[in-house]
Protein backbone atom coordinates (compact mmCIF):
# COMPACT_ATOMS: atom_id res chain seq x y z
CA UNK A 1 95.55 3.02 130.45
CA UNK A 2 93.94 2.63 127.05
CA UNK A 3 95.72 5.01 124.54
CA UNK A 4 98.88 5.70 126.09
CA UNK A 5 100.89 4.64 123.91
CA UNK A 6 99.15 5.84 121.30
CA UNK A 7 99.17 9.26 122.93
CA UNK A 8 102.58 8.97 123.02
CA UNK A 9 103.25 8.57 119.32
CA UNK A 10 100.94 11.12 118.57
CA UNK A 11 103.01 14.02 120.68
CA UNK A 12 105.83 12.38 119.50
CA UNK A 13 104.60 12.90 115.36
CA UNK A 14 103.10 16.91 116.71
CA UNK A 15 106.93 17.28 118.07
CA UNK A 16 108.29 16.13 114.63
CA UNK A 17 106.12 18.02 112.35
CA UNK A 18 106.64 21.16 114.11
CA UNK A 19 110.74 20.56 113.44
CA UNK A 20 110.10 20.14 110.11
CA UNK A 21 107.94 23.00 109.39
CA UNK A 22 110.31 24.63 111.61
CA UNK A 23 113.24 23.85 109.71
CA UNK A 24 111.73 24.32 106.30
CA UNK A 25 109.89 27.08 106.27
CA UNK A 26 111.94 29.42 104.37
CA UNK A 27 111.57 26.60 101.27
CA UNK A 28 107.64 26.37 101.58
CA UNK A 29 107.36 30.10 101.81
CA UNK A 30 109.70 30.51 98.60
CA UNK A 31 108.70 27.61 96.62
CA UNK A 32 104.80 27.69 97.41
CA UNK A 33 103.42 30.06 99.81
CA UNK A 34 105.10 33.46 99.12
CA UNK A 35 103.67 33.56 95.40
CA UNK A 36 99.78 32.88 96.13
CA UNK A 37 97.07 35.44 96.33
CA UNK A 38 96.14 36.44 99.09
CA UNK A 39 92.50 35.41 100.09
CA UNK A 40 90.17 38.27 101.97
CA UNK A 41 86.97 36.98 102.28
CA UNK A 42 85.02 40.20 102.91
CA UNK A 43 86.69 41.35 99.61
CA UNK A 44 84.44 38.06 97.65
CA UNK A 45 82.24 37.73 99.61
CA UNK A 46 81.21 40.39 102.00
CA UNK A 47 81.70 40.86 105.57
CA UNK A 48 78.22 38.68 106.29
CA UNK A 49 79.68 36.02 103.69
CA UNK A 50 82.96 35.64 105.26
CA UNK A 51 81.53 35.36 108.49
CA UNK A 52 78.92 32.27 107.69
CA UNK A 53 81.55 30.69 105.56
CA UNK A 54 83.92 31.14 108.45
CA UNK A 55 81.65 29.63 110.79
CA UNK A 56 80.06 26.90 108.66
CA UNK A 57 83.93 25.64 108.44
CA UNK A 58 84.52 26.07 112.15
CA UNK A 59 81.17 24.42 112.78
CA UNK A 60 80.84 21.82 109.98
């Protein structure tokens, strides 16, 4: 039908990333991740903020 293919490649690119992140990991959390602040919305913004902003990015 229309997409397969398509469909196709796009498990197949999902399957790939996930190896990759998979494999990787340990580098992104050293290199990047570990280092960053952690972010706690209801510390910035309040419990009320955190929840709109939350759901203005889930919704929007």
């Amino acid at each position: 039908g229309e997409g397969y293919i398509a469909s196709w490649v796009a498990f197949g690119g999902v399957l790939l990333g996930l190896f990759l992140s998979l494999h990787t990991w340990n580098w992104w959390w050293s290199v990047h991740i570990g280092g960053q602040p952690a972010v706690w919305l209801p510390q910035s913004l309040g419990y009320g903020g955190g929840i709109a902003l939350t759901l203005v990015g889930l919704l929007g």
